[in-house]
PDB file of N, CA and C in Angstrom:
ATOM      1  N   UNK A   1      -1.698  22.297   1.221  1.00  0.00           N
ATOM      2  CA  UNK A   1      -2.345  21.768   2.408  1.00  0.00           C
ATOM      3  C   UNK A   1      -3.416  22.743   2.866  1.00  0.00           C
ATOM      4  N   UNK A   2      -4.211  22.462   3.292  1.00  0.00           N
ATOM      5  CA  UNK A   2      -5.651  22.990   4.052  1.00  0.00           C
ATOM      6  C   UNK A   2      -4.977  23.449   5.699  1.00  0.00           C
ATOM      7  N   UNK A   3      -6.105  23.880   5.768  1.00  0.00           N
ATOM      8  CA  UNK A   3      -6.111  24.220   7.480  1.00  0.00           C
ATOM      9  C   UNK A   3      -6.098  23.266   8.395  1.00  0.00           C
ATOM     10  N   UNK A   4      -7.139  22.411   8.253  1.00  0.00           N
ATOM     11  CA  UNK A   4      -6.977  20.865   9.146  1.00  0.00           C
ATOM     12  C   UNK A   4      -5.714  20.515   8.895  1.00  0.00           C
ATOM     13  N   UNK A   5      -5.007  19.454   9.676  1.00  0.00           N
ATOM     14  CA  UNK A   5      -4.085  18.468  10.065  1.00  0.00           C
ATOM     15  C   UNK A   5      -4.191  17.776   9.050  1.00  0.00           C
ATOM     16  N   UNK A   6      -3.088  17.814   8.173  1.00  0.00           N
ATOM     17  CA  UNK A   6      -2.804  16.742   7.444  1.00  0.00           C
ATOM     18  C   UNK A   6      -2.498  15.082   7.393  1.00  0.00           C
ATOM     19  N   UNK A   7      -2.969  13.957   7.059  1.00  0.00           N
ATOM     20  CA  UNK A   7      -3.139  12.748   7.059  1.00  0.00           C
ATOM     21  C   UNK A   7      -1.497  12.657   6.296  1.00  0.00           C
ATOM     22  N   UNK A   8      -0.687  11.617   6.869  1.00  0.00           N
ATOM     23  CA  UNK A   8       0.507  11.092   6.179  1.00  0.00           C
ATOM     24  C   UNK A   8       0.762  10.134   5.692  1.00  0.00           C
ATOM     25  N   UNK A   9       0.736  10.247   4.285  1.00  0.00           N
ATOM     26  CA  UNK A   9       1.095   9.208   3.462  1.00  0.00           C
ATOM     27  C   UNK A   9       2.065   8.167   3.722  1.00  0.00           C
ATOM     28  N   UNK A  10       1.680   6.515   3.681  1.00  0.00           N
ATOM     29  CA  UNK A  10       2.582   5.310   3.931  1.00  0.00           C
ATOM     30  C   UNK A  10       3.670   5.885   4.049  1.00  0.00           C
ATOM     31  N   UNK A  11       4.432   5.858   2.570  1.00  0.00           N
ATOM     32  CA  UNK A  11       6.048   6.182   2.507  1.00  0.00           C
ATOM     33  C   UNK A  11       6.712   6.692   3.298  1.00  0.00           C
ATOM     34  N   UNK A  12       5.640   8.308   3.185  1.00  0.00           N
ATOM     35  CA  UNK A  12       6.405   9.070   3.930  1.00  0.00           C
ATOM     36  C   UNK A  12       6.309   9.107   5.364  1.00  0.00           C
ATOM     37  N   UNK A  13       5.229   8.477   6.097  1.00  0.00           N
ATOM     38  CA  UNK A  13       5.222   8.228   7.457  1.00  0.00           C
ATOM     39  C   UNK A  13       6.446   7.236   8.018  1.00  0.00           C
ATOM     40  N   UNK A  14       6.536   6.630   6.891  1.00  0.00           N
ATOM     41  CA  UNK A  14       8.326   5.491   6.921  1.00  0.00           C
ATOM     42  C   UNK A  14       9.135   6.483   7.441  1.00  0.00           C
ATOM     43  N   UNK A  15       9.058   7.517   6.164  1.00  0.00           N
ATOM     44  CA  UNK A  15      10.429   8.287   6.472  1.00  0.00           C
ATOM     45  C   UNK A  15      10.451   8.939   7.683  1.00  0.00           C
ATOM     46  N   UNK A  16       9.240   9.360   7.709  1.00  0.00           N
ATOM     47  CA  UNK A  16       9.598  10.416   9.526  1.00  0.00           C
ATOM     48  C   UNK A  16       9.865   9.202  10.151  1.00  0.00           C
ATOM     49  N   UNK A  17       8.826   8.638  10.765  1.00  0.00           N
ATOM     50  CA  UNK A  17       9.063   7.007  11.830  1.00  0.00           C
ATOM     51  C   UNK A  17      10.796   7.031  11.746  1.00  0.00           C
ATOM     52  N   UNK A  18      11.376   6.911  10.767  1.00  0.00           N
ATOM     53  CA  UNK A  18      12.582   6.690  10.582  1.00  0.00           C
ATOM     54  C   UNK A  18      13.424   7.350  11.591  1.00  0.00           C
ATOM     55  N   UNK A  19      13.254   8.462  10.644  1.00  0.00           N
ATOM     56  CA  UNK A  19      14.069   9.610  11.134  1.00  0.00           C
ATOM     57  C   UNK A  19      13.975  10.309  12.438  1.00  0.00           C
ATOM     58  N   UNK A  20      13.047  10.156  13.042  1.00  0.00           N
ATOM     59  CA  UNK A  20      12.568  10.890  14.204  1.00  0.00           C
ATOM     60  C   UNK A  20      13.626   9.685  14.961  1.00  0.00           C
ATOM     61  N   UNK A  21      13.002   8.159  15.436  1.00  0.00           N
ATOM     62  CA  UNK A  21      13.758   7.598  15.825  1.00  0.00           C
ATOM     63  C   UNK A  21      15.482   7.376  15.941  1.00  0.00           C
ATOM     64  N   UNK A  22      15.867   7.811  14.584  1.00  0.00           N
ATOM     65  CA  UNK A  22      17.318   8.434  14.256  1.00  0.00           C
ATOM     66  C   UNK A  22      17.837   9.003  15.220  1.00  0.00           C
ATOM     67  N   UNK A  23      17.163   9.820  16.116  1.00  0.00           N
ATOM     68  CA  UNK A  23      17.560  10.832  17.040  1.00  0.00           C
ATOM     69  C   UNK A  23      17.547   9.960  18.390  1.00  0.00           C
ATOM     70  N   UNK A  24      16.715   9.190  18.908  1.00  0.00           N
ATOM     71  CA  UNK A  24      16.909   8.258  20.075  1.00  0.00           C
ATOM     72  C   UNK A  24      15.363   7.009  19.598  1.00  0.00           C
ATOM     73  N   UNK A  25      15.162   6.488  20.989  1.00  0.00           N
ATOM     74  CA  UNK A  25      14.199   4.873  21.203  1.00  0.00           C
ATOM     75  C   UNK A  25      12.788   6.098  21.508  1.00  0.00           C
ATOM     76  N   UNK A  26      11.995   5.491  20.767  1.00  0.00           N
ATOM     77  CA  UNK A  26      10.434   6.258  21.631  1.00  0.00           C
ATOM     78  C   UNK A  26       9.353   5.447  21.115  1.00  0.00           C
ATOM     79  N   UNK A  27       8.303   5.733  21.874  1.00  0.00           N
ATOM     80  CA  UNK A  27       7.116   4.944  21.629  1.00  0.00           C
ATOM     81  C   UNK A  27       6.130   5.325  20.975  1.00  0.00           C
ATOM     82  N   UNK A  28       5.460   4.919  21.148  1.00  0.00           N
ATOM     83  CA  UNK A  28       4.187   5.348  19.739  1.00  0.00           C
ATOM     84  C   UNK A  28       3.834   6.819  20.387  1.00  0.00           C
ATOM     85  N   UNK A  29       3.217   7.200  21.025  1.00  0.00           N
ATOM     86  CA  UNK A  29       2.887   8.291  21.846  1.00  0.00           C
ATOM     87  C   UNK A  29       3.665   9.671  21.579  1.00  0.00           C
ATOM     88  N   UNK A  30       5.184   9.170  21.958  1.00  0.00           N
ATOM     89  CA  UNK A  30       6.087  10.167  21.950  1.00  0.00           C
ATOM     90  C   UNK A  30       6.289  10.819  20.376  1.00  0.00           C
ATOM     91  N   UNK A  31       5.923   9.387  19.583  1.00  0.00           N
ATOM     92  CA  UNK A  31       6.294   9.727  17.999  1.00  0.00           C
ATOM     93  C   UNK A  31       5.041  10.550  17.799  1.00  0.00           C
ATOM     94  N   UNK A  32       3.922   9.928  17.976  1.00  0.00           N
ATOM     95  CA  UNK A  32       2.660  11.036  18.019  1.00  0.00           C
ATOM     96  C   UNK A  32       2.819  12.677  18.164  1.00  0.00           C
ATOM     97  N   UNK A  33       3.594  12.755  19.449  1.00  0.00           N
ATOM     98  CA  UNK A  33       3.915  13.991  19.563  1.00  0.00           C
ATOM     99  C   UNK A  33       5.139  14.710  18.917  1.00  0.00           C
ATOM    100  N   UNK A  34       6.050  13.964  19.015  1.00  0.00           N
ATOM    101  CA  UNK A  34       7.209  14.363  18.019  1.00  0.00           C
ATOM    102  C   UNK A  34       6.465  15.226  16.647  1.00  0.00           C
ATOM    103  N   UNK A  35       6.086  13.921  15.947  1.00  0.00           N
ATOM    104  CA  UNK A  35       5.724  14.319  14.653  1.00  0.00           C
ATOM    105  C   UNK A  35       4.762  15.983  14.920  1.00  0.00           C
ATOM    106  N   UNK A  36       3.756  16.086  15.695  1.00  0.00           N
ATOM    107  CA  UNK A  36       3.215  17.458  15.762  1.00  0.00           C
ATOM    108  C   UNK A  36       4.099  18.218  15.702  1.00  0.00           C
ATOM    109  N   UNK A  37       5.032  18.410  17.309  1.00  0.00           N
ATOM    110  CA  UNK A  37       5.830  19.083  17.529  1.00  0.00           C
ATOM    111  C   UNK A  37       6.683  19.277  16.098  1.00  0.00           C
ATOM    112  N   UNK A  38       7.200  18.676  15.600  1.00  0.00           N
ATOM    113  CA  UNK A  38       8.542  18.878  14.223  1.00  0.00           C
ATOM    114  C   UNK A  38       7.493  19.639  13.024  1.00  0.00           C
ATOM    115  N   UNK A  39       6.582  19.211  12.899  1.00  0.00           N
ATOM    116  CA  UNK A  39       5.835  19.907  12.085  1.00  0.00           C
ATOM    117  C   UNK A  39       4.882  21.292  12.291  1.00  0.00           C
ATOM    118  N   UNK A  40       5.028  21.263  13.239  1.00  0.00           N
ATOM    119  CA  UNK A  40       4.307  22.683  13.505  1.00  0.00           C
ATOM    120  C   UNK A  40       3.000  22.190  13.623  1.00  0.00           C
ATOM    121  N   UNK A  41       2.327  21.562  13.889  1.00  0.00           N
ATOM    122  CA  UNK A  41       0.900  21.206  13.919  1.00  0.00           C
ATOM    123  C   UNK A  41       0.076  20.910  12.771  1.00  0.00           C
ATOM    124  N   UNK A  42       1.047  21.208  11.543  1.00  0.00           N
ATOM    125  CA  UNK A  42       0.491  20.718  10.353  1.00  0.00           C
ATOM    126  C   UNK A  42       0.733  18.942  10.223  1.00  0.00           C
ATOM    127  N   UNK A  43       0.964  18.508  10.912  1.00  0.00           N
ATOM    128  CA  UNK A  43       0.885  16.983  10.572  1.00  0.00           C
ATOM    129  C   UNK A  43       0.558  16.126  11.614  1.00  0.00           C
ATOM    130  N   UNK A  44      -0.426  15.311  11.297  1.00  0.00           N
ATOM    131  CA  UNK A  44      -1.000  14.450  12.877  1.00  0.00           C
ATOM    132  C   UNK A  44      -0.567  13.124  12.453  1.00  0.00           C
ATOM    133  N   UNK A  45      -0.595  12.104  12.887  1.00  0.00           N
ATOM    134  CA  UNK A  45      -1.041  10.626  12.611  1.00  0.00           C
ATOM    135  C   UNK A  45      -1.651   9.705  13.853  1.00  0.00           C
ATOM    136  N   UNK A  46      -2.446   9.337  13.640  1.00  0.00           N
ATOM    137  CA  UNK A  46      -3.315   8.371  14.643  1.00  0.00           C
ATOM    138  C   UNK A  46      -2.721   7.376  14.975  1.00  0.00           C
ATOM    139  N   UNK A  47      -3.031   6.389  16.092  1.00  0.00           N
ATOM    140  CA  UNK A  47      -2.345   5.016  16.297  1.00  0.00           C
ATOM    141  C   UNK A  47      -2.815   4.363  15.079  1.00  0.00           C
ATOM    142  N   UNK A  48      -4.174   4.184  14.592  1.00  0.00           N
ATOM    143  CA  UNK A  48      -4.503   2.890  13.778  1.00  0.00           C
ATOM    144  C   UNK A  48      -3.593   3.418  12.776  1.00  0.00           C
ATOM    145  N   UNK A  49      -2.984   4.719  12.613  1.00  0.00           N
ATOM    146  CA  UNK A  49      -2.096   4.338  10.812  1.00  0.00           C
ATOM    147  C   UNK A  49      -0.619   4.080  11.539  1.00  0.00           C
ATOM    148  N   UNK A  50      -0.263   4.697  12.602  1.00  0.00           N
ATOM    149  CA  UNK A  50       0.936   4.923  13.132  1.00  0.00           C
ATOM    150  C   UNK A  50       1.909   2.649  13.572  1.00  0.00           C
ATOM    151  N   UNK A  51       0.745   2.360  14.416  1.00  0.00           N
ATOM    152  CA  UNK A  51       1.184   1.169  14.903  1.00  0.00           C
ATOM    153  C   UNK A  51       1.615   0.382  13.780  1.00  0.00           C
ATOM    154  N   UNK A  52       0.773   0.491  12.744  1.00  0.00           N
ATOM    155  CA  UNK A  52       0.953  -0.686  11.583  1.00  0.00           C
ATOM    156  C   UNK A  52       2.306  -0.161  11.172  1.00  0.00           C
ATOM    157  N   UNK A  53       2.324   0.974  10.554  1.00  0.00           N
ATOM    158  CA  UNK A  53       3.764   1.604  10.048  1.00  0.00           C
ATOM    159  C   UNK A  53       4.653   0.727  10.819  1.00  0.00           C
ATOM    160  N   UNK A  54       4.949   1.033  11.933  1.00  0.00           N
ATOM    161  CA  UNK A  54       6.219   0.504  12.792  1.00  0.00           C
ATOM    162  C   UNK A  54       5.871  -0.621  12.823  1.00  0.00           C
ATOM    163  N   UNK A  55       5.052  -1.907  13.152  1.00  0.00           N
ATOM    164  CA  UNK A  55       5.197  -3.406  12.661  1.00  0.00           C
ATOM    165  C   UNK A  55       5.677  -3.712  11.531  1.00  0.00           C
ATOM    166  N   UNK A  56       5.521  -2.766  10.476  1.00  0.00           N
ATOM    167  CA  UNK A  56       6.230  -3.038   8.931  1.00  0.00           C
ATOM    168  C   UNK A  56       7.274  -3.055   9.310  1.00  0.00           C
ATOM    169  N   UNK A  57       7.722  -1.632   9.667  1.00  0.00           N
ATOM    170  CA  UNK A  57       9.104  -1.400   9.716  1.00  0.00           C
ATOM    171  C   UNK A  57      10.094  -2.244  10.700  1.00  0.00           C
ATOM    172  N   UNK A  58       8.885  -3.105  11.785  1.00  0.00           N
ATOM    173  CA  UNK A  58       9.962  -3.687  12.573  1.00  0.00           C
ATOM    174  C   UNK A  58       9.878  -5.265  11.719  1.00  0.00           C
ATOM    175  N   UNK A  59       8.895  -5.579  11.125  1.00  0.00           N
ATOM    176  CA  UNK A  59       9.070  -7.315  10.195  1.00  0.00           C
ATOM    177  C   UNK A  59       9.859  -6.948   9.230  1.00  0.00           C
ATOM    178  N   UNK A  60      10.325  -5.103   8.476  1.00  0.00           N
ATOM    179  CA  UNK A  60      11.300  -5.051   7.750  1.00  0.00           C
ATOM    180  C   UNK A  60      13.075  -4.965   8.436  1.00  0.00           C
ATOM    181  N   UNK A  61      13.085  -5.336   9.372  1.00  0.00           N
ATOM    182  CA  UNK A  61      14.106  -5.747  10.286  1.00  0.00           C
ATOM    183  C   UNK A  61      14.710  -4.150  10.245  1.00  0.00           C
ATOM    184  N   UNK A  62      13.673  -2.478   9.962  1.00  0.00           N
ATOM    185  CA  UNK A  62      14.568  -1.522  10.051  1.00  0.00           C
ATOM    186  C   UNK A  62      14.330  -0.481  11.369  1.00  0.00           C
ATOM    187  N   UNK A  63      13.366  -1.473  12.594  1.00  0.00           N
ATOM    188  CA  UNK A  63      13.261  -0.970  13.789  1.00  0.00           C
ATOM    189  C   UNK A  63      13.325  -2.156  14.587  1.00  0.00           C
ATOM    190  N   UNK A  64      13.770  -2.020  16.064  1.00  0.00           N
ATOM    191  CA  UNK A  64      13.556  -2.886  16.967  1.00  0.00           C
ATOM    192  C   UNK A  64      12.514  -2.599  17.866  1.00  0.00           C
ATOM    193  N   UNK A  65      12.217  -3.343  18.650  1.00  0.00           N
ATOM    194  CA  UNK A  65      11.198  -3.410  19.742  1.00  0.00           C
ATOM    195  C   UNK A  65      11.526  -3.590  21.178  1.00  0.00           C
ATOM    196  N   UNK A  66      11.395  -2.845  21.934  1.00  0.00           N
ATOM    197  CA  UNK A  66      11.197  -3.821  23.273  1.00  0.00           C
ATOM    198  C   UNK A  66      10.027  -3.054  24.087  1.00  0.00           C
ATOM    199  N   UNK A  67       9.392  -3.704  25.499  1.00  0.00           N
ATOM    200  CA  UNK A  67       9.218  -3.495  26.484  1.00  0.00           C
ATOM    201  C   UNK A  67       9.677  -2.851  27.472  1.00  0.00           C
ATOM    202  N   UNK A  68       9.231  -1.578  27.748  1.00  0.00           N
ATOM    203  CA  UNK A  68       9.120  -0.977  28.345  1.00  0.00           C
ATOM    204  C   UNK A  68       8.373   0.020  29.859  1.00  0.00           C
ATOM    205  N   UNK A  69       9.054   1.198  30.495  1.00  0.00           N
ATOM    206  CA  UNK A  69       8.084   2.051  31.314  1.00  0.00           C
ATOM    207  C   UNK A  69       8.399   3.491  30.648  1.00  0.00           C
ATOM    208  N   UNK A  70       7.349   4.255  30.407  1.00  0.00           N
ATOM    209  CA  UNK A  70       7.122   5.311  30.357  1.00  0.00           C
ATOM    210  C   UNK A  70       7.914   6.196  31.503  1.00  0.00           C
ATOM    211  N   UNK A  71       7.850   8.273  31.169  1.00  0.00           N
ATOM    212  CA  UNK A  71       8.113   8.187  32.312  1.00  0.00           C
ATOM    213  C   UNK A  71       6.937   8.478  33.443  1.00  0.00           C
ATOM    214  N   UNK A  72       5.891   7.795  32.788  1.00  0.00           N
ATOM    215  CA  UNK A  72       4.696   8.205  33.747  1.00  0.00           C
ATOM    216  C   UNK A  72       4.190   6.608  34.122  1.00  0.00           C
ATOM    217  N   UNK A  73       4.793   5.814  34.396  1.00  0.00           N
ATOM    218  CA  UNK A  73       5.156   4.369  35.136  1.00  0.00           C
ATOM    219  C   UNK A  73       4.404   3.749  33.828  1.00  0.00           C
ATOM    220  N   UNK A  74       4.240   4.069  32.883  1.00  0.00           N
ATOM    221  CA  UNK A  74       3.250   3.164  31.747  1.00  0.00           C
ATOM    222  C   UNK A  74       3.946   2.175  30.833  1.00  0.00           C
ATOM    223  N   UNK A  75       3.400   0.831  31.064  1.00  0.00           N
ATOM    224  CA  UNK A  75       4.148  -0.316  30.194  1.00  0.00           C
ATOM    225  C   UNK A  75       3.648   0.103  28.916  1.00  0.00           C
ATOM    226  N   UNK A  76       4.893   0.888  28.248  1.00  0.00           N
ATOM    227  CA  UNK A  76       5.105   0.776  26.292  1.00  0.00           C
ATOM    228  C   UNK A  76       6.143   0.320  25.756  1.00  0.00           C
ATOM    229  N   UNK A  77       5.702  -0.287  24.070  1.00  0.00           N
ATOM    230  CA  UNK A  77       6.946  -0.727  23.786  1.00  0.00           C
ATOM    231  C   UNK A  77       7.403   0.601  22.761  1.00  0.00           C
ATOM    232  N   UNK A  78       8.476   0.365  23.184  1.00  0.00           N
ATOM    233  CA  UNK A  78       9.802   1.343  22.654  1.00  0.00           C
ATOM    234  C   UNK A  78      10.581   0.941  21.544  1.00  0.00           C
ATOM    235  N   UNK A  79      10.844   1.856  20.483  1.00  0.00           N
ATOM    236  CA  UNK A  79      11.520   1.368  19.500  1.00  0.00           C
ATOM    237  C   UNK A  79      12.517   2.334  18.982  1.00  0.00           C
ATOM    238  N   UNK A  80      13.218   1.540  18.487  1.00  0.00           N
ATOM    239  CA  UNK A  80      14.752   2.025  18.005  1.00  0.00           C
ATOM    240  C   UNK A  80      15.321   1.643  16.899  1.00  0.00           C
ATOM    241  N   UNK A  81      15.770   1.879  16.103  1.00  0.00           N
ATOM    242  CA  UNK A  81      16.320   2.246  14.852  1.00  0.00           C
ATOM    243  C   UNK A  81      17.755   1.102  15.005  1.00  0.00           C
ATOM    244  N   UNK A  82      17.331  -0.250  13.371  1.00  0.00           N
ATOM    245  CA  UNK A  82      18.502  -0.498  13.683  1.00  0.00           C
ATOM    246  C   UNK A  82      19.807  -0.137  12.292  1.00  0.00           C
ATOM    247  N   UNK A  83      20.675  -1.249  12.726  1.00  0.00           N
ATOM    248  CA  UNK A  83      21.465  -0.197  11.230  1.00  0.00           C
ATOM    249  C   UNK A  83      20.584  -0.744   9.835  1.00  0.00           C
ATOM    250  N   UNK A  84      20.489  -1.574   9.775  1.00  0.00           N
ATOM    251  CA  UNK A  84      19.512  -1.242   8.847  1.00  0.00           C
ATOM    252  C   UNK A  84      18.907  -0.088   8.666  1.00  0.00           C
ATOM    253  N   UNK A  85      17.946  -0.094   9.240  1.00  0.00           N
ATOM    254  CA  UNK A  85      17.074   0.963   9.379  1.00  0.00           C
ATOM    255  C   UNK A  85      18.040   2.366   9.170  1.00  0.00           C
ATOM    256  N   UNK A  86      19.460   2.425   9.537  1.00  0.00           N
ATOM    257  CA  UNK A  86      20.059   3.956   9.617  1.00  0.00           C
ATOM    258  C   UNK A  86      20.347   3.791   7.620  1.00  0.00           C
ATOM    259  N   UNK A  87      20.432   3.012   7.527  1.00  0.00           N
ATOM    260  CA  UNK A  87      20.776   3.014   5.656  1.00  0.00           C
ATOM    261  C   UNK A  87      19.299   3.080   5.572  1.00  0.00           C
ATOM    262  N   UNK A  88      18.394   2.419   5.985  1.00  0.00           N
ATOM    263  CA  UNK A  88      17.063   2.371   5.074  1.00  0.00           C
ATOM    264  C   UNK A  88      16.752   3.607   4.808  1.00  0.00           C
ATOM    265  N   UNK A  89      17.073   4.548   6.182  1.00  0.00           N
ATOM    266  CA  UNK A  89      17.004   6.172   6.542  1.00  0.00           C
ATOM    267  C   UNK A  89      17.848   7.392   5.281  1.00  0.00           C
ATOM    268  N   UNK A  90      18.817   7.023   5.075  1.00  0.00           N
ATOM    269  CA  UNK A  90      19.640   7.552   3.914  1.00  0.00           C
ATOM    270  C   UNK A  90      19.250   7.360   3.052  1.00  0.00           C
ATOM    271  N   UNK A  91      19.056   6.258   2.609  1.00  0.00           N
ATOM    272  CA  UNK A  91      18.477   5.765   1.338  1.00  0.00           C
ATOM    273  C   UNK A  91      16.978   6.956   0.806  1.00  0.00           C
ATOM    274  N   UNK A  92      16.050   6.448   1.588  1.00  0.00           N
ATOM    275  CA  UNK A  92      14.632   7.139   1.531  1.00  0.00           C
ATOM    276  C   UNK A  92      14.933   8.801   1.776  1.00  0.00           C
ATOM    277  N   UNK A  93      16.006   9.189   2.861  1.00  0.00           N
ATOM    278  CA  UNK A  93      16.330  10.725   2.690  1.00  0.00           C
ATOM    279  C   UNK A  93      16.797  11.264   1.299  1.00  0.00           C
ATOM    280  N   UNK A  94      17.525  10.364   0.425  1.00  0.00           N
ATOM    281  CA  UNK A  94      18.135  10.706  -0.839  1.00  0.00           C
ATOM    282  C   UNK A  94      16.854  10.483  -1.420  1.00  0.00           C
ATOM    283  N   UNK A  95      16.098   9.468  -1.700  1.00  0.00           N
ATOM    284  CA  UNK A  95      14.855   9.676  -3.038  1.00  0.00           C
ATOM    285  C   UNK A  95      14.115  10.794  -2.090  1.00  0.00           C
ATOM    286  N   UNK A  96      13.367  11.102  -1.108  1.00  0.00           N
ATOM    287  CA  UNK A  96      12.757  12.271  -1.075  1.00  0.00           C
ATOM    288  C   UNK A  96      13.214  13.751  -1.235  1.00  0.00           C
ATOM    289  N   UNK A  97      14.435  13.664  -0.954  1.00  0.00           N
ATOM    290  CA  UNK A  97      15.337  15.211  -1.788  1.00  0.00           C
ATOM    291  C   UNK A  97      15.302  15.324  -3.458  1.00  0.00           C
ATOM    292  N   UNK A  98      15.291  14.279  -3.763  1.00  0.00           N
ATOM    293  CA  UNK A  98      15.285  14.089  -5.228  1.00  0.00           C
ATOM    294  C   UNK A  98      14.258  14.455  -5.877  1.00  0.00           C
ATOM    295  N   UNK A  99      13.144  13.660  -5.100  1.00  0.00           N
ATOM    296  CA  UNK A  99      11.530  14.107  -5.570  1.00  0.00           C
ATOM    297  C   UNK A  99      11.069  15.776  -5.233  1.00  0.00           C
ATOM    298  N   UNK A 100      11.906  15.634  -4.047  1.00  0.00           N
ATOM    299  CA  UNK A 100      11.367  17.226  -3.407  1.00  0.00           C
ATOM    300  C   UNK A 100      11.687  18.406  -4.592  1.00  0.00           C
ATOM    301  N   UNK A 101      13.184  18.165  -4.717  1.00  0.00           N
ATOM    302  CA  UNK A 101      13.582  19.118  -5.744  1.00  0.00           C
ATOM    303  C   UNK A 101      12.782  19.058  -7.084  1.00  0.00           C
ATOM    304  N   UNK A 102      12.559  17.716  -7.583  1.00  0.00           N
ATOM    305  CA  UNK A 102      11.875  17.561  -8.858  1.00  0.00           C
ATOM    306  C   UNK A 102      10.707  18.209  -8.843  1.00  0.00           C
ATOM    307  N   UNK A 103       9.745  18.615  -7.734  1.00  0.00           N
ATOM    308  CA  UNK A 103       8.698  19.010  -7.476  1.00  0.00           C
ATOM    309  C   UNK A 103       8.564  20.780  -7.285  1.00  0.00           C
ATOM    310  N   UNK A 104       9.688  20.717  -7.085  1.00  0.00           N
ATOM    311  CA  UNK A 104      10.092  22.282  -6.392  1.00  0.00           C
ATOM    312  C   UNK A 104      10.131  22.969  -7.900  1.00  0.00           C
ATOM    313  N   UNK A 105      11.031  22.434  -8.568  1.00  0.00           N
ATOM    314  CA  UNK A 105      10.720  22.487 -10.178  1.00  0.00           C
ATOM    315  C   UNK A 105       9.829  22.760 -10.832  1.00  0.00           C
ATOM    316  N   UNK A 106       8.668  21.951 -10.877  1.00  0.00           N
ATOM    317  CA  UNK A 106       7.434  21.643 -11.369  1.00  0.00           C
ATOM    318  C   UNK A 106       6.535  22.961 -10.704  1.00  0.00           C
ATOM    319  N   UNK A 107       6.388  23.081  -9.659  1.00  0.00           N
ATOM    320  CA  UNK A 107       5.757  23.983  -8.797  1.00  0.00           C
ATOM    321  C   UNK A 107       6.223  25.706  -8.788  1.00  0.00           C
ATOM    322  N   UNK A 108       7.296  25.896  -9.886  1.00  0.00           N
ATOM    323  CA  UNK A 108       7.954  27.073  -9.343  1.00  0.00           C
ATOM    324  C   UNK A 108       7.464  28.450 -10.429  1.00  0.00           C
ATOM    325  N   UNK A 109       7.184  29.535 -10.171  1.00  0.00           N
ATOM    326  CA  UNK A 109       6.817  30.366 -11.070  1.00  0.00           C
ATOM    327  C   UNK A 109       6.956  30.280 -12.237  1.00  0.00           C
ATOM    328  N   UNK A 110       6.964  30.473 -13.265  1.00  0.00           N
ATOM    329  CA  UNK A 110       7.559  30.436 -15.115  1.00  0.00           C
ATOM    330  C   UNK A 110       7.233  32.040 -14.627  1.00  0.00           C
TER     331      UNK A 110
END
């Protein structure tokens, strides 16, 4: 990775979206910041890639939706992880350990 903020790939923006939500309901905003925050500032994502992600994930029946207030009185919708989504979460945590290691491999001194 470079110095700039890294752009996050589909998949793996699944997997955080996922997983972050794993932990409680939040809105696009909060995930915005989440994701900085968990990454150390090496990883951004914008609404235009961020919103679509979570419409996938909610027409893939592995987030819910509702309507909401912020706690700064702001109507957002809020989303939450359903069980689906907690297997979809395992699932995608097991192939990215898999790949990770396979890579860790590939990448490692000789």
């Amino acid at each position: 990775m470079n110095d700039s903020k890294t752009d996050i790939l589909q998949g793996t923006l699944d997997l955080i979206v996922l997983k972050l939500l794993h932990a409680r309901p939040a809105n696009g905003w909060d995930l915005t910041q989440a994701i900085q925050l968990a990454s150390q500032g090496a990883l951004s994502v914008n609404y235009g890639t961020l919103y679509p992600a979570l419409h996938r994930l909610e027409a893939r029946g592995w987030v819910s939706a509702k309507w909401g207030t912020t706690e700064h009185n702001r109507r957002a919708r809020f989303y939450a992880l359903t069980a689906a989504g907690k297997r979809q979460l395992a699932t995608e945590q097991e192939s990215w350990e898999k790949f990770s290691k396979a890579l860790g491999l590939i990448l490692r001194p000789v």
